[in-house]
Protein backbone atom coordinates (compact mmCIF):
# COMPACT_ATOMS: atom_id res chain seq x y z
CA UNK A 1 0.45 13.96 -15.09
CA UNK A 2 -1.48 10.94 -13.67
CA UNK A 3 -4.11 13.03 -12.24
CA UNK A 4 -4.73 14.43 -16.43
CA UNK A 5 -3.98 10.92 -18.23
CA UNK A 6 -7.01 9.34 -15.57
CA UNK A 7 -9.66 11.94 -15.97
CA UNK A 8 -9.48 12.03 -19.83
CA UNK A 9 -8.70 7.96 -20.73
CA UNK A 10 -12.08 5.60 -20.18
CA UNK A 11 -9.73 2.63 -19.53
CA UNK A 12 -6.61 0.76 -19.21
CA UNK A 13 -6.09 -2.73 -20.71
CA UNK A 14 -2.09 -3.52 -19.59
CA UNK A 15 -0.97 -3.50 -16.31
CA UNK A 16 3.06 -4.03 -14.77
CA UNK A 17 2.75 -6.68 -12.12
CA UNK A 18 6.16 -5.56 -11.15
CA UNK A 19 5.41 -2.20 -10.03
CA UNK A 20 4.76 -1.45 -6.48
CA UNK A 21 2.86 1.15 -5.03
CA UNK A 22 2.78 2.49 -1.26
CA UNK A 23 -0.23 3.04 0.78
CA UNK A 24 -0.50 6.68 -0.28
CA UNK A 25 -0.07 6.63 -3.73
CA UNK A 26 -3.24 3.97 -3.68
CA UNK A 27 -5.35 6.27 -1.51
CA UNK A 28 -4.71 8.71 -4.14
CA UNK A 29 -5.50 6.55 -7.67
CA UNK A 30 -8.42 5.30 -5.57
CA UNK A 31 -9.82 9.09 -5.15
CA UNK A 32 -9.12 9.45 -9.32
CA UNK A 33 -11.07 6.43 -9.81
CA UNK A 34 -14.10 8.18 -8.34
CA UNK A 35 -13.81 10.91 -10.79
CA UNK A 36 -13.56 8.94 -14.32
CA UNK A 37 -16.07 7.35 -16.41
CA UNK A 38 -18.20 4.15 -15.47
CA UNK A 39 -20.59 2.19 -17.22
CA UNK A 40 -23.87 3.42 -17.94
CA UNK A 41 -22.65 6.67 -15.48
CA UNK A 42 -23.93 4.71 -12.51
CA UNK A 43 -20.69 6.16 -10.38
CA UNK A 44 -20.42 3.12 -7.96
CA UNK A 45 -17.75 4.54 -5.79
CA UNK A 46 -19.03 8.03 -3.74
């Protein structure tokens, strides 16, 4: 569900302070981030 709502949104403008996340599940939304849009498609993170 993530995995589809990253790879087809260009952004995110709210965020829940609140929410904590463990090690893993930042590995992983760090891995997503590689694979959605970025300015100008200069893809900073390989």
């Amino acid at each position: 569900m993530i995995d589809d709502l990253i790879r087809s949104t260009r952004s995110f403008r709210r965020f829940d302070q609140s929410m904590t996340l463990t090690r893993q599940v930042l590995v992983e939304l760090i891995d997503l981030a590689r694979h959605s849009a970025s300015a100008r498609n200069l893809q900073p993170l390989k």
